[in-house]
Protein backbone atom coordinates (compact mmCIF):
# COMPACT_ATOMS: atom_id res chain seq x y z
CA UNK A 1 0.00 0.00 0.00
CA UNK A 2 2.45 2.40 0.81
CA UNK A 3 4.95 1.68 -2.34
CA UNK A 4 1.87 2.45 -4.41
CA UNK A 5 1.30 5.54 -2.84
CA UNK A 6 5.21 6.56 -3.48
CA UNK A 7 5.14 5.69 -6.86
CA UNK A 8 2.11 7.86 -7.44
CA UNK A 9 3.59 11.01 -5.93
CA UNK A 10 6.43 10.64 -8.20
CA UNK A 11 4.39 10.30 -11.05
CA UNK A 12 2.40 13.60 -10.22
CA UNK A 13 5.53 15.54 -9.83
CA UNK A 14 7.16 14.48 -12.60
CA UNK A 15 4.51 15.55 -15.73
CA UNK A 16 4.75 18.94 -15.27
CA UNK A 17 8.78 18.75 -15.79
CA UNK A 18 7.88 16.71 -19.33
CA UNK A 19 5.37 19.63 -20.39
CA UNK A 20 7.49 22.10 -19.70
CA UNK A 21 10.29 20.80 -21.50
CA UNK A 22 8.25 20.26 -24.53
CA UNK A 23 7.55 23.70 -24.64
CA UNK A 24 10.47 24.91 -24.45
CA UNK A 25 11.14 25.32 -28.30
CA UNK A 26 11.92 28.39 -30.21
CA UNK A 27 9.30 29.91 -32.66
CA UNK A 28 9.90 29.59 -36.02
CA UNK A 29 11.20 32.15 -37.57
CA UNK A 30 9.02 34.88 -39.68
CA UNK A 31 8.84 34.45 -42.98
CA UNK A 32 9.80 37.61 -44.72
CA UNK A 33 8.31 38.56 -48.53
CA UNK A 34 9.87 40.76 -50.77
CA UNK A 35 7.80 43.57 -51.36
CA UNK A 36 7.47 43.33 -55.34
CA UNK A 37 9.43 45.50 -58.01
CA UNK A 38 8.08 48.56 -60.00
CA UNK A 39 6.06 47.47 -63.35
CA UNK A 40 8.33 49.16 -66.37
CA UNK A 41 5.18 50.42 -68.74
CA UNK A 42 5.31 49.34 -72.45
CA UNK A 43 2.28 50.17 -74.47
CA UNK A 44 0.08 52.68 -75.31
CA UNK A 45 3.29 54.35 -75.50
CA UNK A 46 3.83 57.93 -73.34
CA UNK A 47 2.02 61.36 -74.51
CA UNK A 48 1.40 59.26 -78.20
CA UNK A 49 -1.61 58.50 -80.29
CA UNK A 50 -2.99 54.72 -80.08
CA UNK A 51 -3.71 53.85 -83.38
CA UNK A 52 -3.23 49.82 -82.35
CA UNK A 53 -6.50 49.21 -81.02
CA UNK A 54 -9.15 47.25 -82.59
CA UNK A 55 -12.00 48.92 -83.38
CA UNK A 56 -15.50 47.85 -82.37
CA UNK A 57 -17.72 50.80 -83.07
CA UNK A 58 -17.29 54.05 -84.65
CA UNK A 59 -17.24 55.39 -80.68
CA UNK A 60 -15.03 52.33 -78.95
CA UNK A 61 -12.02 50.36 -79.73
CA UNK A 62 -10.27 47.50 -77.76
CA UNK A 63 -7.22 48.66 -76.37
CA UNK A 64 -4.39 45.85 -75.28
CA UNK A 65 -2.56 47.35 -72.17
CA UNK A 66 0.69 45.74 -71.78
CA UNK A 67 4.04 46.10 -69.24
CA UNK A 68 7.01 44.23 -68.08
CA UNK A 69 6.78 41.22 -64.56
CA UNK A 70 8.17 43.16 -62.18
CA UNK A 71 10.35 41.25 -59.66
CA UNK A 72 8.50 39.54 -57.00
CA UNK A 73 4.70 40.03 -58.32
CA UNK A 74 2.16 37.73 -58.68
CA UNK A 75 -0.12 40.01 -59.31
CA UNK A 76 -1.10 43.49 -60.57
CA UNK A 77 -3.97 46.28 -60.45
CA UNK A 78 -4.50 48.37 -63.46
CA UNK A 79 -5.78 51.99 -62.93
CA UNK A 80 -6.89 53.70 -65.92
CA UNK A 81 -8.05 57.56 -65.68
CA UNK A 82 -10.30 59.52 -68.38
CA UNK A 83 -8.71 62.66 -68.54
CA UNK A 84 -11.90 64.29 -70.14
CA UNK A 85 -14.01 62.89 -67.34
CA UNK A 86 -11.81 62.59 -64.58
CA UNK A 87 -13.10 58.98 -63.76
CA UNK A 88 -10.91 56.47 -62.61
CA UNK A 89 -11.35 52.48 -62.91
CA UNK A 90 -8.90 49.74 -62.04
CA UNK A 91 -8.54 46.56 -63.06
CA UNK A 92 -7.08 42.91 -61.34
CA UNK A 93 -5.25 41.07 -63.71
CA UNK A 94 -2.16 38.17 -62.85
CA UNK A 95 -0.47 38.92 -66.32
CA UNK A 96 1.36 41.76 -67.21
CA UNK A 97 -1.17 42.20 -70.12
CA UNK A 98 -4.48 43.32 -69.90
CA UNK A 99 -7.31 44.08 -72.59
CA UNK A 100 -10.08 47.43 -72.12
CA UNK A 101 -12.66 48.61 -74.45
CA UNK A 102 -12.51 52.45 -74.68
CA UNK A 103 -14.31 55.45 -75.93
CA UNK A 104 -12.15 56.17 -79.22
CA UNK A 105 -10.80 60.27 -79.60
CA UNK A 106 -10.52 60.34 -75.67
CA UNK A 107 -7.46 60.87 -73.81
CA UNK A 108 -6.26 58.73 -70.79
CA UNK A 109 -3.96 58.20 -68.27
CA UNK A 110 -2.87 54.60 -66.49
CA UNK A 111 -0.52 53.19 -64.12
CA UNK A 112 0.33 49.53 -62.84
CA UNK A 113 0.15 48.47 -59.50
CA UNK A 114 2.33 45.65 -58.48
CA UNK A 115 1.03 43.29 -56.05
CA UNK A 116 1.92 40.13 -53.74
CA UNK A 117 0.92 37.70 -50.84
CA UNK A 118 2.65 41.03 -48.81
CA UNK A 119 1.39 43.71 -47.40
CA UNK A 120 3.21 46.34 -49.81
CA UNK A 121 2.50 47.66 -53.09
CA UNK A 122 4.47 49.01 -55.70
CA UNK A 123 3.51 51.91 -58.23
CA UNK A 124 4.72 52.51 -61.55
CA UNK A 125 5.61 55.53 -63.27
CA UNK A 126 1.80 57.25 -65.13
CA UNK A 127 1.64 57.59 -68.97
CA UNK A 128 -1.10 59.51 -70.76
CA UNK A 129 -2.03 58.79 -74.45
CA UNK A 130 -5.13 59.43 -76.64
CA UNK A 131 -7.42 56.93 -78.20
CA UNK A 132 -7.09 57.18 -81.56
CA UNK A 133 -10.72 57.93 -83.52
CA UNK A 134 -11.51 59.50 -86.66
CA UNK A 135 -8.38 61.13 -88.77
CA UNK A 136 -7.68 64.40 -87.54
CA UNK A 137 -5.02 67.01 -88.07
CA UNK A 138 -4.35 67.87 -84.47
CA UNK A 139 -4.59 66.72 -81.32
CA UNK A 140 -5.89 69.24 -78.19
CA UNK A 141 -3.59 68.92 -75.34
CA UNK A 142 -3.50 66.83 -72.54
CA UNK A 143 -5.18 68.43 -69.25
CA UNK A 144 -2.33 70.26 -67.19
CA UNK A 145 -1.57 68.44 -64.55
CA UNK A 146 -1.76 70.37 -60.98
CA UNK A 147 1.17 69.96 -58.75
CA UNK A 148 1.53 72.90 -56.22
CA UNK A 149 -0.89 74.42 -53.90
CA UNK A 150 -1.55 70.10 -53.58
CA UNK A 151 -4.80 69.24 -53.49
CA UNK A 152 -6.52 70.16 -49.77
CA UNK A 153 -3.04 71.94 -48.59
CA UNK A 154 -3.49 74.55 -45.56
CA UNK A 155 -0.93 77.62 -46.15
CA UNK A 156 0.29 79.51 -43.72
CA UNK A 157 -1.82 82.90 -43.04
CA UNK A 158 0.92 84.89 -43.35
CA UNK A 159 1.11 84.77 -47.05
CA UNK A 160 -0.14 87.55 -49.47
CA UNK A 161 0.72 85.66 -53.00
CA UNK A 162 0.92 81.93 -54.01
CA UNK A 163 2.58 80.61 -56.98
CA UNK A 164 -0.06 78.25 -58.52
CA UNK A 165 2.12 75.56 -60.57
CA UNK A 166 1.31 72.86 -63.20
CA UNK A 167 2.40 70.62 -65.70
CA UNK A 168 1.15 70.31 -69.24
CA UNK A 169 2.12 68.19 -72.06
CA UNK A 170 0.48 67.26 -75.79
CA UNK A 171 1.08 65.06 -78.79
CA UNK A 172 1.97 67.72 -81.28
CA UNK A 173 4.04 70.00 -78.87
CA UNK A 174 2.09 72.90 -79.91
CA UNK A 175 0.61 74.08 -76.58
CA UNK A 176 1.22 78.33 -76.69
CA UNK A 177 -1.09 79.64 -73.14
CA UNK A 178 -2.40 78.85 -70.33
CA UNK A 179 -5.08 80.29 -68.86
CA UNK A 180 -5.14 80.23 -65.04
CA UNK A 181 -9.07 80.82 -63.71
CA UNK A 182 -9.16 81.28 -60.08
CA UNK A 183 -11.65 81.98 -57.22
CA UNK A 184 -13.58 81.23 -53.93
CA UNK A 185 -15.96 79.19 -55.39
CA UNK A 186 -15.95 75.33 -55.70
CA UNK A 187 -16.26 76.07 -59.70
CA UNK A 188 -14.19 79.00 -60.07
CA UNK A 189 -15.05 81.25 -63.17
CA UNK A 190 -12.30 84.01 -62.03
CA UNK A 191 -9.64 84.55 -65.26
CA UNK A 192 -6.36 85.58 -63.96
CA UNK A 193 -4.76 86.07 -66.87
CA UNK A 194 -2.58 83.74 -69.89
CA UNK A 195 0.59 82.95 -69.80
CA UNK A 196 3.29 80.67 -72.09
CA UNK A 197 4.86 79.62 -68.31
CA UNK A 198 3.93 76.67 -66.17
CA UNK A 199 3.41 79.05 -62.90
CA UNK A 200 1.59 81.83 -62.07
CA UNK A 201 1.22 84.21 -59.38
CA UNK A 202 -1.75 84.75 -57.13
CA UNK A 203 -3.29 87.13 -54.74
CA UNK A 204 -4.59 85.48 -51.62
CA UNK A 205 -5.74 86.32 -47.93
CA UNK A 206 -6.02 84.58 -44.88
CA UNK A 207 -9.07 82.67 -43.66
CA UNK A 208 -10.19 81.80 -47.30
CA UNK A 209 -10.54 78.39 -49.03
CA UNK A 210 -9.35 78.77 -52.65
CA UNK A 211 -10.12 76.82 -56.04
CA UNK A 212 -8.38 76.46 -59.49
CA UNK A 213 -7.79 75.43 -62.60
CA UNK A 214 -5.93 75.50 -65.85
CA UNK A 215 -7.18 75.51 -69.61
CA UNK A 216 -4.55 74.89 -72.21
CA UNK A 217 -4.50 76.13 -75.33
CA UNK A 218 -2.70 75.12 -78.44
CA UNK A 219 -1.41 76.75 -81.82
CA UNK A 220 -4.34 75.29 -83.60
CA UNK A 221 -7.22 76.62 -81.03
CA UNK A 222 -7.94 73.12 -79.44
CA UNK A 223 -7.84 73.37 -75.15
CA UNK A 224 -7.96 71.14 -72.14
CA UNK A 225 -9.11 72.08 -69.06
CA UNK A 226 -7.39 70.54 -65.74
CA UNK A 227 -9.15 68.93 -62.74
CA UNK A 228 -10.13 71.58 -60.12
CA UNK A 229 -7.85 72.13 -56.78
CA UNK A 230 -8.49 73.36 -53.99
CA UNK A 231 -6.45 75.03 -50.80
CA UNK A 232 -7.02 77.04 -47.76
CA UNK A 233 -5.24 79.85 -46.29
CA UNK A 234 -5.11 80.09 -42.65
């Protein structure tokens, strides 16, 4: 009776010694992914004409978008902008080709996301072309592209002036003005003035929210107008 009662104790004691040894192995380590390389863009082609398209209406054609495998994707998100509109769509594809129907004479904008079982992203570089439609002899130019006051920027209250800057580019490389219409409303109507530059100078006071936009104009009377920005001076 009392060697049974021994070897019981023991065996009590003992168990938790086993589970704790048992548990007493490293994690594995973490497996680390490569966040995936940049997308190098192919066709349409940069600030060109895309005649390449197959047409399936007089007002649509099918448009073949196509880029280099960027290291370490497995997958990639097209995003495709109508520059007349402003409306952006994307697109999922896992090949470095992908195939849109568009509105023919229209100009766009696109850009390739590359994309993995990670958590990051990568962006490629943005390419604007126009959809090639009837025969014309010119092309209007692309909308200018806004790039300083950003878009919802807060500027200090101390400032009297602001030098509104953009970017503008077209297929025929014929743009001559700009005109630069400014104002306090959401749609501003306000003219400032032309100019051949890519900057202009404007008159601003504190406490007001401020909105703009640019039209470009070319040699052959064909414009663009840009998006609309907006920032606020303290």
């Amino acid at each position: 009776m009392k060697k049974s009662v021994i070897y019981f104790v023991i065996g009590f004691f003992s168990f938790p010694v086993v589970f704790n040894c048992s548990g007493s192995d490293s994690d594995p380590d973490p497996v680390v992914i490569t966040p995936p390389g940049e997308a190098t863009l192919i066709f349409p082609n940069e600030n060109s004409e895309c005649t390449e398209g197959t047409n399936v209406t007089s007002t649509e054609s099918d448009v073949t978008f196509d880029w280099n495998d960027a290291l370490n994707a497995d997958s990639y998100q097209l995003y495709l902008k109508n520059l007349d509109t402003q409306e952006t769509s994307n697109y999922s594809s896992v090949n470095s080709q992908f195939t849109l129907t568009l509105l023919r004479s229209t100009p766009y904008s696109w850009y390739v996301v590359s994309k993995n079982s990670g958590t990051q992203t990568t962006q490629s570089a943005t390419w604007k072309f126009y959809n090639a439609g009837e025969a014309v002899s010119s092309y209007a130019p692309f909308p200018a592209e806004l790039v300083s006051p950003e878009m919802g920027t807060s500027l200090e209250a101390s400032l009297t002036d602001v030098l509104l800057q953009w970017a503008g580019s077209d297929i025929d490389n014929d743009i001559e003005s700009y005109d630069v219409i400014f104002g306090t409303e959401n749609t501003p109507i306000n003219n400032l003035g032309s100019t051949s530059q890519v900057n202009f100078s404007a008159n601003v006071t504190s406490g007001t929210t401020y909105y703009w936009r640019v039209i470009s104009n070319d040699s052959q009377g064909n414009s663009s107008e840009s998006e609309i920005f907006q920032f606020k001076v303290k």
